[in-house]
Protein backbone atom coordinates (compact mmCIF):
# COMPACT_ATOMS: atom_id res chain seq x y z
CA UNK A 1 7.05 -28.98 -14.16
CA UNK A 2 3.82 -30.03 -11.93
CA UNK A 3 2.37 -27.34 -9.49
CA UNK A 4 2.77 -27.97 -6.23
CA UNK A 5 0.19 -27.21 -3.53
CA UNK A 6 2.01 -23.93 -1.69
CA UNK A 7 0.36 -22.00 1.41
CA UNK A 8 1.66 -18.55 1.85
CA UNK A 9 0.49 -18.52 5.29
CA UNK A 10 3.85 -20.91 6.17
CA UNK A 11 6.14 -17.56 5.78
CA UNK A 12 7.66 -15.83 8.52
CA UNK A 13 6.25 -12.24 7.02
CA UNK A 14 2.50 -13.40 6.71
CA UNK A 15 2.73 -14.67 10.24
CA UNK A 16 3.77 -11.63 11.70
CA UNK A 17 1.36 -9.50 9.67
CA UNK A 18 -1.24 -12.47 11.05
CA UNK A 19 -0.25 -12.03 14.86
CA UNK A 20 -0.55 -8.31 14.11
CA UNK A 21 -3.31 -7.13 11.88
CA UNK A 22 -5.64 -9.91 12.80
CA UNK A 23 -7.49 -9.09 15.64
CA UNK A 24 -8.43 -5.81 14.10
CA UNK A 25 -9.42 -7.84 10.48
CA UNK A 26 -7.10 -6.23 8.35
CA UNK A 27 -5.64 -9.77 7.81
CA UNK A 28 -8.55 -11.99 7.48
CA UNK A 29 -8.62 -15.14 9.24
CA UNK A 30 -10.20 -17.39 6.34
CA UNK A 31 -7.73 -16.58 3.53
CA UNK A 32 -6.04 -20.20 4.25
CA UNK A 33 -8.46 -22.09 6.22
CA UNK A 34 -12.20 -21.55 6.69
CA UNK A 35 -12.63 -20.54 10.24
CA UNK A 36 -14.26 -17.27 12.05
CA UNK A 37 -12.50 -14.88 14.44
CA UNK A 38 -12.97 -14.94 18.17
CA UNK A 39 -16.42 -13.46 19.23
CA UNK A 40 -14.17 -10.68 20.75
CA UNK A 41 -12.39 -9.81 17.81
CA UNK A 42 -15.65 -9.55 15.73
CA UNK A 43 -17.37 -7.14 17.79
CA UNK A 44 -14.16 -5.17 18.29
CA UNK A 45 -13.73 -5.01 14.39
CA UNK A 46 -17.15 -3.86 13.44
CA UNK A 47 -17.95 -1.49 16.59
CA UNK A 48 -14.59 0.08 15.99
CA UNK A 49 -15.82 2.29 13.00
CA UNK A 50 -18.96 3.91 14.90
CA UNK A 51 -16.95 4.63 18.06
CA UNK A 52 -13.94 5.75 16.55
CA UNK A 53 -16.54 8.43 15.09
CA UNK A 54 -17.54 9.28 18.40
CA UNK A 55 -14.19 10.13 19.20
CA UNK A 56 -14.08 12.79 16.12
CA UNK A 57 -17.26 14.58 17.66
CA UNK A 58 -15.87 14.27 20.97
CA UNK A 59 -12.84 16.42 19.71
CA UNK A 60 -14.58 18.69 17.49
CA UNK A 61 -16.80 19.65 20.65
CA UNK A 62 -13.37 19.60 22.91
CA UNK A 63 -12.16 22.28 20.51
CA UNK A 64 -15.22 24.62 20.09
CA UNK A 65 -15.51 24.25 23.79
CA UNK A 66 -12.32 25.44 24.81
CA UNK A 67 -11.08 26.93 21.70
CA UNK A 68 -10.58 30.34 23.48
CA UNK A 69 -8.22 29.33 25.83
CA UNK A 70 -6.36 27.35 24.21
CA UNK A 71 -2.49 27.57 23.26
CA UNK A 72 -1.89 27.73 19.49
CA UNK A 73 -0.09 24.35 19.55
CA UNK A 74 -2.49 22.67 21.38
CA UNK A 75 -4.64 23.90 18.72
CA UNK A 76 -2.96 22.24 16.52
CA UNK A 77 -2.85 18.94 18.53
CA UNK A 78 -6.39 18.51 18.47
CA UNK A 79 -7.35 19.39 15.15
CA UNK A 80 -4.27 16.55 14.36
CA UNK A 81 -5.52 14.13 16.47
CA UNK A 82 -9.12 14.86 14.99
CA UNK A 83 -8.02 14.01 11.97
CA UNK A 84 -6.02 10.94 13.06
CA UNK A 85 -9.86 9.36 14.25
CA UNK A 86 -11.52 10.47 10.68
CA UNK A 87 -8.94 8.58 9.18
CA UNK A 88 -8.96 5.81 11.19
CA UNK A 89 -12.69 5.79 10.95
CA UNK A 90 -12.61 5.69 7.39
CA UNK A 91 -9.69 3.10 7.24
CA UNK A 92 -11.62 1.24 9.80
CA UNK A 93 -14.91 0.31 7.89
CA UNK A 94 -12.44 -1.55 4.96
CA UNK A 95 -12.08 -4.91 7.05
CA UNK A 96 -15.77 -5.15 7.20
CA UNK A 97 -16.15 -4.75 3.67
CA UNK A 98 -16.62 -8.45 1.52
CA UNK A 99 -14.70 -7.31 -1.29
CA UNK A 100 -11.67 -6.16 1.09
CA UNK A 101 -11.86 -9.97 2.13
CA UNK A 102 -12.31 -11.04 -1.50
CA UNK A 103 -9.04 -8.93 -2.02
CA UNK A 104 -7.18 -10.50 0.17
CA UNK A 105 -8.52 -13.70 -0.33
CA UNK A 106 -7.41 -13.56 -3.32
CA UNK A 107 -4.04 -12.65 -3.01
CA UNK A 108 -3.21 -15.57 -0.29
CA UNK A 109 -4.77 -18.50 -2.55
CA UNK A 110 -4.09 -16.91 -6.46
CA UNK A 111 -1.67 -13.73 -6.62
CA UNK A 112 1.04 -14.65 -4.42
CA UNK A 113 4.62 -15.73 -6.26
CA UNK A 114 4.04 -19.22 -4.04
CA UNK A 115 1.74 -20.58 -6.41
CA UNK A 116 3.86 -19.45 -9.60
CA UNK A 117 7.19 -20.62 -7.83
CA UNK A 118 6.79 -24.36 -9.58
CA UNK A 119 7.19 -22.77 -13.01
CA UNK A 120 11.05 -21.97 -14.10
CA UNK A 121 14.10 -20.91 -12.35
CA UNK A 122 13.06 -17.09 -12.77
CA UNK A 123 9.75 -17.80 -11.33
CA UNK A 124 11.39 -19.07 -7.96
CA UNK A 125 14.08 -16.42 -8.29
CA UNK A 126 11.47 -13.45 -8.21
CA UNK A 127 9.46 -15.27 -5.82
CA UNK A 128 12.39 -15.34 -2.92
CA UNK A 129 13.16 -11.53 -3.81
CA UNK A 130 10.01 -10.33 -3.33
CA UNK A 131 9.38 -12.55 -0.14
CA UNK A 132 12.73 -11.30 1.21
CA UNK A 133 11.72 -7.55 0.76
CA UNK A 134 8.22 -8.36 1.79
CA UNK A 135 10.07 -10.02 5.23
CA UNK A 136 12.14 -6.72 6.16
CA UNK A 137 9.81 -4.14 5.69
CA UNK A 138 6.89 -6.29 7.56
CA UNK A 139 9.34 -6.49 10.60
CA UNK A 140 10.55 -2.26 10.35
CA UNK A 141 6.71 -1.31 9.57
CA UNK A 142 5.54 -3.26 12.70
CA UNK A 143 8.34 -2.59 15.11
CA UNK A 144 8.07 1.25 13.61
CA UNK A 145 4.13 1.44 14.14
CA UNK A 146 4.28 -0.01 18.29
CA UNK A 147 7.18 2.26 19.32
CA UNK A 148 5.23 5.58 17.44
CA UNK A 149 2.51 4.37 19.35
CA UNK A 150 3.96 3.95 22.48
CA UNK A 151 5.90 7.05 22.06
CA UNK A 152 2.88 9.11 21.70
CA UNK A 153 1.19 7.44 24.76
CA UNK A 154 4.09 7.78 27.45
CA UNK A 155 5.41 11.30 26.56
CA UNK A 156 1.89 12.80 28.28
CA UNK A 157 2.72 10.03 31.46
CA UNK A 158 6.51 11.18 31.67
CA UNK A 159 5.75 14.55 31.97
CA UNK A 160 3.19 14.53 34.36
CA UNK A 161 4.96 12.51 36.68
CA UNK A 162 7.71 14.12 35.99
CA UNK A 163 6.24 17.58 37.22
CA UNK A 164 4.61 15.58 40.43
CA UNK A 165 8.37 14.81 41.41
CA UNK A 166 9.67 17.96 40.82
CA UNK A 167 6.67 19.85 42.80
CA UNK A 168 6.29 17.33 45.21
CA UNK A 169 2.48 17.81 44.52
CA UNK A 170 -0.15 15.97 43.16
CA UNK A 171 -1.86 19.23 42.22
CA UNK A 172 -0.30 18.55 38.32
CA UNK A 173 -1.38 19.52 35.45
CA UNK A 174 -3.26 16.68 33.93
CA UNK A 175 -1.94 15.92 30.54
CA UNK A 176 -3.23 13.54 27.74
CA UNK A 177 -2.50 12.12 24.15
CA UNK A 178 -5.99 12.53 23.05
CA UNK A 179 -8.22 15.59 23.96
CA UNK A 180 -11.95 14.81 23.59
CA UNK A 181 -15.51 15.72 25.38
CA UNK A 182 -19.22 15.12 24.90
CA UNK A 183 -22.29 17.31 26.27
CA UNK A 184 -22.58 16.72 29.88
CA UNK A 185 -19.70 14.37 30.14
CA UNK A 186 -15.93 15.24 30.41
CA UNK A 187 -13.48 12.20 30.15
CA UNK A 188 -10.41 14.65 31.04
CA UNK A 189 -11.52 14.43 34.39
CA UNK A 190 -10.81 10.59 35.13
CA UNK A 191 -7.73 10.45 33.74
CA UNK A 192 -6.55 7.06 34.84
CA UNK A 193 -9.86 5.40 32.62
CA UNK A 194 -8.97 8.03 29.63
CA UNK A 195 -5.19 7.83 30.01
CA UNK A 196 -6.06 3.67 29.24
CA UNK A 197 -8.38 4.36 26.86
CA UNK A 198 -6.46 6.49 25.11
CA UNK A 199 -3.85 3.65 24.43
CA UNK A 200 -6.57 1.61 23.14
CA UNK A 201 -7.26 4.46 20.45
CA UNK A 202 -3.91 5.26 19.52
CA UNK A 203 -3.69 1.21 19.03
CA UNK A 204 -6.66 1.19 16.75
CA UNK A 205 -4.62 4.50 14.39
CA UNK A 206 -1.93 2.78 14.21
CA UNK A 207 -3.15 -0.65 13.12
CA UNK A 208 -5.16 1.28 10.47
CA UNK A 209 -2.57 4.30 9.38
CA UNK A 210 0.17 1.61 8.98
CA UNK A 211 -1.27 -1.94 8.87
CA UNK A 212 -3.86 -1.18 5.57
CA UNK A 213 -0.46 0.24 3.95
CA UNK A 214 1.61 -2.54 4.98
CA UNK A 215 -1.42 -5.09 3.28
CA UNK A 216 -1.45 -3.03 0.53
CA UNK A 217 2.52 -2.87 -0.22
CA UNK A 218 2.63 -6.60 0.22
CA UNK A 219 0.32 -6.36 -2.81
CA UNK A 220 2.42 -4.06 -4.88
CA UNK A 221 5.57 -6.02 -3.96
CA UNK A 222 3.58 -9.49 -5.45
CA UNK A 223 2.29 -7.38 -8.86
CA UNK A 224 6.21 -5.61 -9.23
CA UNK A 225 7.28 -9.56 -9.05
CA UNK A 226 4.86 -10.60 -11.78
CA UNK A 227 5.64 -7.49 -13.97
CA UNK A 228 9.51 -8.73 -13.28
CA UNK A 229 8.43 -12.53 -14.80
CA UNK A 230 6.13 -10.94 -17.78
CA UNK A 231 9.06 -9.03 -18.89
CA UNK A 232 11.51 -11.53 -18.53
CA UNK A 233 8.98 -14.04 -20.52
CA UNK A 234 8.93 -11.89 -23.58
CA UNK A 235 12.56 -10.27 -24.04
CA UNK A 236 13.51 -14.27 -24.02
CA UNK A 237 10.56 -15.58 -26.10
CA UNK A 238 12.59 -18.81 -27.87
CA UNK A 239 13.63 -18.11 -31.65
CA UNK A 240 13.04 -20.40 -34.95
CA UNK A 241 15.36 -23.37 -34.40
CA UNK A 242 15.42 -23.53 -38.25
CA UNK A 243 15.77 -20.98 -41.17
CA UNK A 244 14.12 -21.22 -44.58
CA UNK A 245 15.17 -20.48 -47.93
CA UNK A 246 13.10 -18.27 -50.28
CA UNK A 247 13.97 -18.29 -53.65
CA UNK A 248 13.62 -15.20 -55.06
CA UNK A 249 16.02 -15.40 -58.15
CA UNK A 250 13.10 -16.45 -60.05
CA UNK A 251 10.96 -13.50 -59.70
CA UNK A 252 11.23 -10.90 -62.60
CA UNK A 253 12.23 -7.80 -60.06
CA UNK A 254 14.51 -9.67 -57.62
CA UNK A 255 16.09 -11.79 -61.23
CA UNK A 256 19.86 -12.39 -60.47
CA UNK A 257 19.23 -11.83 -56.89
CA UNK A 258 21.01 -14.20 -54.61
CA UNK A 259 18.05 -16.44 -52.55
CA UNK A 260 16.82 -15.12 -49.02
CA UNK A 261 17.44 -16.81 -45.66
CA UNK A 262 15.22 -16.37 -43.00
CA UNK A 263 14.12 -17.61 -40.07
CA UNK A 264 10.71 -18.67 -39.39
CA UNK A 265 8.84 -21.06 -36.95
CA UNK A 266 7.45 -24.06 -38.46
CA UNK A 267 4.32 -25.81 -37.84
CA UNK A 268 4.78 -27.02 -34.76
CA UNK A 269 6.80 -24.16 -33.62
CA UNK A 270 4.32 -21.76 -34.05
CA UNK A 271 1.76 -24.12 -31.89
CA UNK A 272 4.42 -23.49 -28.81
CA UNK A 273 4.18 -19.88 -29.70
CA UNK A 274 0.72 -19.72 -29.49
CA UNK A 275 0.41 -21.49 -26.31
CA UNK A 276 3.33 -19.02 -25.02
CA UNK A 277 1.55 -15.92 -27.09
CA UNK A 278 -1.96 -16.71 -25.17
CA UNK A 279 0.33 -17.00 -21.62
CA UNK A 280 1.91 -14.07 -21.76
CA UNK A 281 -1.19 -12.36 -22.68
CA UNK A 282 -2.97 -14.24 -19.76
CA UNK A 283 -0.28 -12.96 -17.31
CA UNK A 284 -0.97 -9.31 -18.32
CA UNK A 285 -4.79 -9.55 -17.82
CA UNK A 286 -4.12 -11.10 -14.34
CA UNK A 287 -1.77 -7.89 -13.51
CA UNK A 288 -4.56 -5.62 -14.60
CA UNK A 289 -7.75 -7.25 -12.84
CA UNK A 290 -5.48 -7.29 -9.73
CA UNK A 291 -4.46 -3.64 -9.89
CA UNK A 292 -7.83 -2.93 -11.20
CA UNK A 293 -9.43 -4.54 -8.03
CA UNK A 294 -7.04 -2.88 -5.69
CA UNK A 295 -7.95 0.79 -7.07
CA UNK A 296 -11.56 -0.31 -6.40
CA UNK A 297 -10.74 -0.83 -2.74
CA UNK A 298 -7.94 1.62 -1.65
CA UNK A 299 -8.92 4.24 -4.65
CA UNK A 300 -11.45 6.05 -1.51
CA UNK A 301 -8.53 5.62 1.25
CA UNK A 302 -5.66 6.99 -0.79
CA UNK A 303 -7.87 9.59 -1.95
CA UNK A 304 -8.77 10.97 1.69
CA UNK A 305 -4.89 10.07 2.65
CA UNK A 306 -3.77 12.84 0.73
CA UNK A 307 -6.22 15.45 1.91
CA UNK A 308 -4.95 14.24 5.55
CA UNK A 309 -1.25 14.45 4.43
CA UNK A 310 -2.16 18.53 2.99
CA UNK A 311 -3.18 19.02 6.97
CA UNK A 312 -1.58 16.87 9.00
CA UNK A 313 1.46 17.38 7.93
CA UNK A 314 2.02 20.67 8.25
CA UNK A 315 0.44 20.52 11.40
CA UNK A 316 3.20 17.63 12.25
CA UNK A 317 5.72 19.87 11.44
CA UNK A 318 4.72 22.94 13.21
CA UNK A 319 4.57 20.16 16.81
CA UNK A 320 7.93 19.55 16.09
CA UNK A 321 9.38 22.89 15.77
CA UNK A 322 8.59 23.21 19.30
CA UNK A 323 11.78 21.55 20.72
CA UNK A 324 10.13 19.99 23.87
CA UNK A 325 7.57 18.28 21.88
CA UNK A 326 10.25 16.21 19.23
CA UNK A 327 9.99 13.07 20.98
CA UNK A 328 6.17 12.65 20.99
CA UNK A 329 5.94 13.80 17.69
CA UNK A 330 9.12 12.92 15.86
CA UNK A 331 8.17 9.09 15.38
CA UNK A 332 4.75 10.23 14.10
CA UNK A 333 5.87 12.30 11.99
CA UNK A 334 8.44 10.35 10.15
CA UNK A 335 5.11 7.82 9.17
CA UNK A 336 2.99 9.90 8.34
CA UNK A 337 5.80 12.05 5.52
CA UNK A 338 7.15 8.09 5.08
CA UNK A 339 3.67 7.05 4.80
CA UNK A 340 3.35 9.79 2.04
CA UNK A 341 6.69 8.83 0.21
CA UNK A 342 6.74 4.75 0.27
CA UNK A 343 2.98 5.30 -1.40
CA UNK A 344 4.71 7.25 -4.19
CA UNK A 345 7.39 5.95 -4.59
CA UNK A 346 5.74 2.26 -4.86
CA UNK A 347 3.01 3.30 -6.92
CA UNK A 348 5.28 5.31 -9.25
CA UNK A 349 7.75 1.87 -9.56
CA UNK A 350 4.61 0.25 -10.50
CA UNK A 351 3.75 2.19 -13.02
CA UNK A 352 7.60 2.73 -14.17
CA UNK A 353 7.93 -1.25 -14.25
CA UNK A 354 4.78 -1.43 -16.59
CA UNK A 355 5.29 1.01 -18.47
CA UNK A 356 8.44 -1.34 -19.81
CA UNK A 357 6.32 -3.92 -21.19
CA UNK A 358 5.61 -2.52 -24.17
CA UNK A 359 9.61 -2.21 -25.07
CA UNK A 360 9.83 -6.08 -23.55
CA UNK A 361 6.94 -6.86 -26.08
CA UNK A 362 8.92 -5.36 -28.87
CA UNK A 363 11.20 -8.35 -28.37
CA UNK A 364 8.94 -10.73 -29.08
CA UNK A 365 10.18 -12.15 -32.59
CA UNK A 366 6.65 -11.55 -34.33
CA UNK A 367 8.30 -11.49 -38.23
CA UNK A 368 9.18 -15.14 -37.65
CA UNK A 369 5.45 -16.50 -37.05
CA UNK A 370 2.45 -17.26 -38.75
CA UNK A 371 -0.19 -15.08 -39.67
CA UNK A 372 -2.57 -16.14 -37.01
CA UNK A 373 0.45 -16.13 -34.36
CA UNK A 374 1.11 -12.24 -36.02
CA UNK A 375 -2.39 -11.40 -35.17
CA UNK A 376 -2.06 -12.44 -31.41
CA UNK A 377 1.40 -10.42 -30.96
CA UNK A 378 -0.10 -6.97 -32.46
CA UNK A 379 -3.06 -7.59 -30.28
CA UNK A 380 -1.11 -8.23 -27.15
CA UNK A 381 1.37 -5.38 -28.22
CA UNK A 382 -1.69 -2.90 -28.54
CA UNK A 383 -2.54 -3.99 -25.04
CA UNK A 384 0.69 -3.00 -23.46
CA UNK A 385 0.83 0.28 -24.57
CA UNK A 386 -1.36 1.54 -21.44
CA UNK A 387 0.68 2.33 -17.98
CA UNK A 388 -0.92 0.69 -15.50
CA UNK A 389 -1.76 2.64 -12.80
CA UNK A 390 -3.85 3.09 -9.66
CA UNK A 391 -5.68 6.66 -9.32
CA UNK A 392 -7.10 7.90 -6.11
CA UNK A 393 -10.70 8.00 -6.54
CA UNK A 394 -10.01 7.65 -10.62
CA UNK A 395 -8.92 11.70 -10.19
CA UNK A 396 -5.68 12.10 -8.96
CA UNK A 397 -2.76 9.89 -10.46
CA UNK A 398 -0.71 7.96 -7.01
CA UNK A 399 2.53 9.01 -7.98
CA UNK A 400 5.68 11.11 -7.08
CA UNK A 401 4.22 14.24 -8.87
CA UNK A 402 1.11 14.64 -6.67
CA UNK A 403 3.81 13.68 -3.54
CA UNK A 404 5.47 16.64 -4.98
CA UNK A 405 3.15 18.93 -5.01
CA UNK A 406 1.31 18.02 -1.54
CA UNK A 407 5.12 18.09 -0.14
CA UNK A 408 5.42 22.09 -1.62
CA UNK A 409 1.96 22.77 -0.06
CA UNK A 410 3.07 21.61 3.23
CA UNK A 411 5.48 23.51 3.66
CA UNK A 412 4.26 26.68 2.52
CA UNK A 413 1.10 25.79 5.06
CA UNK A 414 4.19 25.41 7.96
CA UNK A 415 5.30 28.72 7.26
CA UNK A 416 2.13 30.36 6.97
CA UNK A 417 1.09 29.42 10.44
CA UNK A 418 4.47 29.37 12.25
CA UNK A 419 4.37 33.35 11.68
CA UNK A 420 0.43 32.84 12.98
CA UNK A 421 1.81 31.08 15.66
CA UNK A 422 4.81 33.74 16.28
């Protein structure tokens, strides 16, 4: 069957993640056409990195400042939303980098099941599963990300106008989402600027905590599909469609023995196989320069993910036990532990899924070809052996083992400081 010119950026999902994650770069604008971002956009994308820094400093000298008298659980707060900037500092400088773009690139014009779709029944089948998953968790992480957002934002508004009403007074505490200060400058007191700017910020996390993940799922959920179509290639690799008679009889150990039927692939036969043979083996380097390419670019991210996840969530929780606070911090906390989990879980199915090939490979009927053909199917046999997996940094394995273990360390961190707290 022909290939058929496809463009990814027609489906519902991509457009959404388009509208979205453009402005900030996450999605780049010339994966389908050539053509630069609004002036705006630009300097917004590669300013955000230095001033989202600023912000750190300006809490780290908000807490030293007024660390004495401070509550323990506004404490916490600020170290939290501290952290929140570092990470979305970090996450922040990946748009700007060429070989995020190359990434991405990549996956809009190569990778994507689109441009496979033309090849078989399966290929098309995989390709609409995949886009369907991709579809509903694009639409929950979006809707998910602007209402934690929001959420964060208004709970400060509510209850300061809420006190206003109540007192009658003006003379309110003034209360934010973000807490920062510089040397000879104090935001806190013009809170109407801060109180905006503060949206802005809490914008900018949340396009980087969730939208980078939601990029880099898409991903996974495109290399799960083409582990799906390897393994379905080579458990029904096509048999001999004739069998061959060895006579044996004639031998001096096999004499009186009845002749030997087997079934082997003839000349031609074994031309298809190769063809199929050097396919399949094809498929399985694309899967591993992909994966290989997106360890190169998220291994640094996922790496200082879970040193955020062995503070912030504890810190999360320990908000949260403090019953007036669950609606400001309830949303934020289920992405940040989901964060945690659907990056486990994924990486682990990965790595579960290709981890199979090797018994898929087994079904290849190698005994039935050639020598040279033999040759090919040990070699890509050898090859399969070896999970593929993505490591944070090359040290720590992504997976639901080191999810377990930052999830036990979390919550003996909770307990430690709720009796600090108590």
């Amino acid at each position: 069957m022909p290939a058929v010119h496809q463009n990814p950026s027609t489906l519902s999902y991509i457009i959404t993640v388009k509208n979205a994650l453009g402005p900030s770069g996450i999605w780049p604008s010339n994966i389908f056409e050539d053509k630069l971002q609004p002036l705006f956009f630009r300097i917004h994308r590669e300013t955000l990195p230095y001033h989202t820094m600023l912000i750190v400093f300006g809490g780290l000298y908000y807490l030293s400042d007024n660390f004495r008298i401070m509550s323990f659980l506004d404490m916490g707060h600020i170290i939290l939303s501290t952290f929140l900037a570092m990470v979305t500092a970090m996450r922040s400088v990946v748009p700007n980098l060429k070989i995020y773009v190359a990434l991405l690139t990549k996956l809009g014009r190569e990778i994507h099941l689109m441009h496979f779709a033309h090849k078989g029944p399966y290929y098309e089948e995989i390709n609409k599963t995949v886009d369907k998953a991709s579809h509903i968790y694009t639409k929950f992480i979006v809707v998910f990300m602007y209402m934690t957002m929001m959420m964060f934002n208004i709970t400060p508004i509510y209850n300061i106008s809420k006190n206003i009403l109540s007192s009658k007074t003006e003379n309110s505490t003034q209360e934010y989402a973000l807490y920062y200060s510089f040397p000879g400058i104090n935001p806190m007191n013009y809170y109407p600027t801060t109180t905006v700017y503060n949206f802005y910020l809490s914008y900018n996390c949340g396009i980087m905590m969730c939208g980078l993940d939601l990029v880099l799922f898409l991903m996974i959920f495109q290399l799960i599909g083409h582990v799906y179509i390897l393994r379905h290639n080579l458990e029904n690799f096509p048999s001999p469609k004739n069998k061959v008679v060895l006579n044996i009889g004639d031998l001096p150990r096999y004499k009186n023995k009845e002749n030997c039927i087997v079934e082997m692939f003839d000349a031609k036969e074994n031309e298809e196989v190769r063809v199929r043979l050097a396919e399949c083996i094809e498929h399985h380097k694309i899967i591993i320069r992909f994966t290989d390419e997106i360890s190169v670019v998220f291994g640094p991210i996922l790496a200082f993910n879970y040193m955020f996840h062995m503070v912030g969530c504890c810190l999360l929780l320990l908000e949260c036990s403090a019953g007036n606070q669950i609606i400001r911090y309830g949303p934020l906390t289920t992405v940040v532990f989901g964060q945690l989990i659907q990056i486990s879980v994924m990486f682990e199915m990965l790595g579960a899924e290709t981890e199979k090939l090797k018994d898929s490979a087994y079904f290849v009927p190698w005994e039935c070809m050639n020598i040279s053909n033999r040759r090919t199917a040990h070699i890509m046999l050898h090859k399969m052996q070896d999970k593929i997996s993505i490591k944070a940094l090359g040290l720590a394995a992504v997976g639901v083992n080191t999810m377990m273990g930052i999830l036990k360390t979390t919550f003996s961190y909770y307990a430690f400081l709720q009796t600090m707290g108590d």
